[in-house]
C-alpha atoms as a PDB file:
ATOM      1  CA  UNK A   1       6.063 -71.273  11.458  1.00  0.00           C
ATOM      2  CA  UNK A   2       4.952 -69.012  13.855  1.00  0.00           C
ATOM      3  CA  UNK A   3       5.846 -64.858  14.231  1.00  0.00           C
ATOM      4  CA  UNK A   4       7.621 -65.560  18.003  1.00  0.00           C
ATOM      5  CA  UNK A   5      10.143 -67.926  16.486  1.00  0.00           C
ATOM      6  CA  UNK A   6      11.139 -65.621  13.817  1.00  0.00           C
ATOM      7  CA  UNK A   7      11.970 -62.737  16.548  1.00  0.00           C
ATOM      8  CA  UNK A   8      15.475 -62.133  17.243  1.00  0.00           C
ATOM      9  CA  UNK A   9      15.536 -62.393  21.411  1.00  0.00           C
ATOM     10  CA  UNK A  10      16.588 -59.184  23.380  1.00  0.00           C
ATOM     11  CA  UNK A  11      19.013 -59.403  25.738  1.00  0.00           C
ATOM     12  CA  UNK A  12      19.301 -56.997  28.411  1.00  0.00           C
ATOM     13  CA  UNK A  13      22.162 -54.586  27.698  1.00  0.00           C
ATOM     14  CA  UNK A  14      23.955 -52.082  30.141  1.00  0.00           C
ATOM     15  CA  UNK A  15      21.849 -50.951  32.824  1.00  0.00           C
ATOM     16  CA  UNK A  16      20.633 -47.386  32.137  1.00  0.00           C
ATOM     17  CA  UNK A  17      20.955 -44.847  35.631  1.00  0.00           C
ATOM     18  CA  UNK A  18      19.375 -41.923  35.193  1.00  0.00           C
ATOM     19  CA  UNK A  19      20.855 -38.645  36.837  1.00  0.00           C
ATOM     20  CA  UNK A  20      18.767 -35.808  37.917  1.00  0.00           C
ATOM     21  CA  UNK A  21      20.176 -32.374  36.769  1.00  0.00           C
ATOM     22  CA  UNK A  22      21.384 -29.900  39.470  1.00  0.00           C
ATOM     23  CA  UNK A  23      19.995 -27.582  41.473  1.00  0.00           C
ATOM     24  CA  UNK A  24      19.765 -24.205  39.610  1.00  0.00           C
ATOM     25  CA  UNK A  25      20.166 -25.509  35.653  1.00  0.00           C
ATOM     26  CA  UNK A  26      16.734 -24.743  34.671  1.00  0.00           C
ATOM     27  CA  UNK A  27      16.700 -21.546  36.625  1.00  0.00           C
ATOM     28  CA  UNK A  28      19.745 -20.077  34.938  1.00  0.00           C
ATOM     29  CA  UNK A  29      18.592 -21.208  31.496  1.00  0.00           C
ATOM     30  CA  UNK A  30      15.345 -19.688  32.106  1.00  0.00           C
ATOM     31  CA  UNK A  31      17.222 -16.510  33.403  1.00  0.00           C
ATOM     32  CA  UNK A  32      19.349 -16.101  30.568  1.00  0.00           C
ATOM     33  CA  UNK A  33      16.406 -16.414  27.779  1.00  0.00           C
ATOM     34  CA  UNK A  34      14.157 -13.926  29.630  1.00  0.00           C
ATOM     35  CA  UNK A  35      17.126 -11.441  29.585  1.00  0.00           C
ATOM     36  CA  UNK A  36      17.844 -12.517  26.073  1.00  0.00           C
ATOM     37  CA  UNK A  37      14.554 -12.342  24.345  1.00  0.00           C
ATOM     38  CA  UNK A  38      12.149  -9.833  27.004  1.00  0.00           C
ATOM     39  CA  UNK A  39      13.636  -6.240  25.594  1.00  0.00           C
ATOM     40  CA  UNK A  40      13.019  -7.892  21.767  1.00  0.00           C
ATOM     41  CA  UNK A  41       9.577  -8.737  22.455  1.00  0.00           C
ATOM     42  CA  UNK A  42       8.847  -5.399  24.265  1.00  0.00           C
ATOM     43  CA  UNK A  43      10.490  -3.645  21.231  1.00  0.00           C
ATOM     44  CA  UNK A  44       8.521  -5.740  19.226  1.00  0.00           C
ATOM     45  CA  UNK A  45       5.054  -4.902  21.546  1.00  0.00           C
ATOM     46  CA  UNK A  46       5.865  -1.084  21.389  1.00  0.00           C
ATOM     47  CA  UNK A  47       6.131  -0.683  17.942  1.00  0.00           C
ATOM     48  CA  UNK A  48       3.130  -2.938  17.257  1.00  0.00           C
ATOM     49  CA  UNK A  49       0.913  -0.203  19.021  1.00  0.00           C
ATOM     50  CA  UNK A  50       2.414   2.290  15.943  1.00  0.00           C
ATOM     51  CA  UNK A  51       2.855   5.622  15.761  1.00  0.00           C
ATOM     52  CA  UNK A  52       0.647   7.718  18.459  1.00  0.00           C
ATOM     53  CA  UNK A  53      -1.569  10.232  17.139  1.00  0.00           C
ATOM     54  CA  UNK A  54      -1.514  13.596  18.336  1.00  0.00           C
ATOM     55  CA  UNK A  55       1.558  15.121  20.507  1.00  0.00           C
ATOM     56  CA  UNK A  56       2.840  12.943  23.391  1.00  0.00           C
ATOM     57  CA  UNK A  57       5.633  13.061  25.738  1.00  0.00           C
ATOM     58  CA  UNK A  58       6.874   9.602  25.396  1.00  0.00           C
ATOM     59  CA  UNK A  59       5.975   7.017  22.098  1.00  0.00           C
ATOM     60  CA  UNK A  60       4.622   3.451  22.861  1.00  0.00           C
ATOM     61  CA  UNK A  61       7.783   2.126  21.436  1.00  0.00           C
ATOM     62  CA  UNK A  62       9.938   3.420  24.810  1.00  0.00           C
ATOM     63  CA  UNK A  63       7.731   2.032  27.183  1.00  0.00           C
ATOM     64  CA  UNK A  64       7.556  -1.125  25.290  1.00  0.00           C
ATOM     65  CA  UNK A  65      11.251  -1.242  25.243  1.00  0.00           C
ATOM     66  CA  UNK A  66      11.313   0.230  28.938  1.00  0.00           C
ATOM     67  CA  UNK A  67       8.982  -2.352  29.942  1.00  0.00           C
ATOM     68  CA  UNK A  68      10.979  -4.833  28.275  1.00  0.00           C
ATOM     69  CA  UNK A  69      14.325  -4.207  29.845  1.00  0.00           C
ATOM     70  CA  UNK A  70      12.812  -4.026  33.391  1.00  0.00           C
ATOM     71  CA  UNK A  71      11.715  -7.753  32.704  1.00  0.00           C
ATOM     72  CA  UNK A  72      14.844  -8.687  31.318  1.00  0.00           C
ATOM     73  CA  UNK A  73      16.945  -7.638  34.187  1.00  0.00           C
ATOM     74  CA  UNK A  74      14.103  -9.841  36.276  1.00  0.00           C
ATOM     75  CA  UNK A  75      15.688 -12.334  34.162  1.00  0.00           C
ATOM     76  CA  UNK A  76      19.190 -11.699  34.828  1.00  0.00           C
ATOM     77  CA  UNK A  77      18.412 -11.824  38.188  1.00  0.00           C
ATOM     78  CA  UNK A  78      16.846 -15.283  38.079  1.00  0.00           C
ATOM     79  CA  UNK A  79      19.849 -16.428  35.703  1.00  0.00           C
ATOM     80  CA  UNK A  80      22.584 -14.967  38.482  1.00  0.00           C
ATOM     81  CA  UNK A  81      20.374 -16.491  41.182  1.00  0.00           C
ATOM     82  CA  UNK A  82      20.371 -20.223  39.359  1.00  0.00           C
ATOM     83  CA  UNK A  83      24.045 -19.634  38.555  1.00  0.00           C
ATOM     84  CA  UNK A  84      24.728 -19.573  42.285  1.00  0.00           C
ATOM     85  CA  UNK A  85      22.914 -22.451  43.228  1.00  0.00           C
ATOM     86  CA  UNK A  86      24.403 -24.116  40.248  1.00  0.00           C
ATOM     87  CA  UNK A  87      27.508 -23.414  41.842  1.00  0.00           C
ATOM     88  CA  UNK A  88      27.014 -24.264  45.386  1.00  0.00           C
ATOM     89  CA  UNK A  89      25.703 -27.263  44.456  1.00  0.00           C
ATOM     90  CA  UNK A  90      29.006 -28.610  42.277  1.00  0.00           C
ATOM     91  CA  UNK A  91      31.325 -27.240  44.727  1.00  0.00           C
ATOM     92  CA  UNK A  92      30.048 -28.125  47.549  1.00  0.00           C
ATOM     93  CA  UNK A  93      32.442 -30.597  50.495  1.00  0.00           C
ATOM     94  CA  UNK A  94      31.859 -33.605  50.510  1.00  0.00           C
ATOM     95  CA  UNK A  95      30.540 -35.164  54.041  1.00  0.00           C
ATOM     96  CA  UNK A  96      32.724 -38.321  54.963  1.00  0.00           C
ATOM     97  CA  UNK A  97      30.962 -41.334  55.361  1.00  0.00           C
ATOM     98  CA  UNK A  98      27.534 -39.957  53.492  1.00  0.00           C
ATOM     99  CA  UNK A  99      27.683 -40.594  49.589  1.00  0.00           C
ATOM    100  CA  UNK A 100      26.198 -42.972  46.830  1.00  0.00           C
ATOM    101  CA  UNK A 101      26.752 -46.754  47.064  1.00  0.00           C
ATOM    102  CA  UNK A 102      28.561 -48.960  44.650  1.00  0.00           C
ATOM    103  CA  UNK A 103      25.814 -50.632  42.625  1.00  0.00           C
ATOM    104  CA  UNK A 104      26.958 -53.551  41.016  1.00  0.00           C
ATOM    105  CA  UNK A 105      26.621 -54.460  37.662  1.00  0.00           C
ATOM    106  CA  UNK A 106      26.165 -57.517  37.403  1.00  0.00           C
ATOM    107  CA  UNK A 107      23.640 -58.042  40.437  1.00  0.00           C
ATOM    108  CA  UNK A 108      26.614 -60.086  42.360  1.00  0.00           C
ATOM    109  CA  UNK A 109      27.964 -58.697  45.982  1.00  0.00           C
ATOM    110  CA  UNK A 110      30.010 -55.128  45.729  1.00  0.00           C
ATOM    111  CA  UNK A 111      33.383 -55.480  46.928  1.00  0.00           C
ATOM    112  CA  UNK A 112      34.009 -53.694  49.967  1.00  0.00           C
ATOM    113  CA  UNK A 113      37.575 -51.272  50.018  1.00  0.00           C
ATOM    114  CA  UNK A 114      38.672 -52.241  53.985  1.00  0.00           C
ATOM    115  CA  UNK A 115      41.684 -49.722  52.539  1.00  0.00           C
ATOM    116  CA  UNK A 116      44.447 -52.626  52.920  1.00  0.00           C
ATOM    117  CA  UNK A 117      43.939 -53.556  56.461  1.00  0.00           C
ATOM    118  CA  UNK A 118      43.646 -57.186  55.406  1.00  0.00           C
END
């Protein structure tokens, strides 16, 4: 007895479509963890450097924090930016006559909606 023969057969199954995401989802995600995590890494940078010796006007730990919350509002900016194209993008008009075809399932013809004139 051969290994074939004891193989259950596959049969194809429901055809998988792949959609892209929109316009703007992986800008606002990226946005919203720079905001999120840059002024906790530049608190974490500026009190890595420790304690400064001698007498100075401002400790490493605000301008790590400084620095931090300058990037982070870079990443708000980007996360506002993606947000708006996110928007645009699902709430946009649609143009009559321009849109996605019917794909059939099962590979036969796609009925065509003549909207009752016959």
């Amino acid at each position: 007895m051969s290994q074939a023969a004891t193989e259950p057969v596959i049969t194809p199954g429901r055809p998988i479509r792949l959609e892209p995401t929109a316009p703007g989802f992986w800008m606002t995600i990226l946005g919203v963890a720079i905001a999120a995590l840059a002024p906790l890494l530049g608190f974490l940078t500026g009190s890595s450097f420790g304690r400064p010796d001698g007498d100075v006007a401002v400790d490493p730990l605000y301008w790590g924090l400084f620095a931090g919350v300058l990037i982070g509002a870079l990443g708000v900016l980007l996360a506002i930016m993606g947000g708006v194209r996110l928007w645009r993008h699902t709430h946009r008009e649609p143009v009559p006559g321009v849109g996605r075809e019917p794909v059939p399932v099962d590979g036969g013809p796609v009925p065509i909606d003549d909207g009752g004139a016959s």
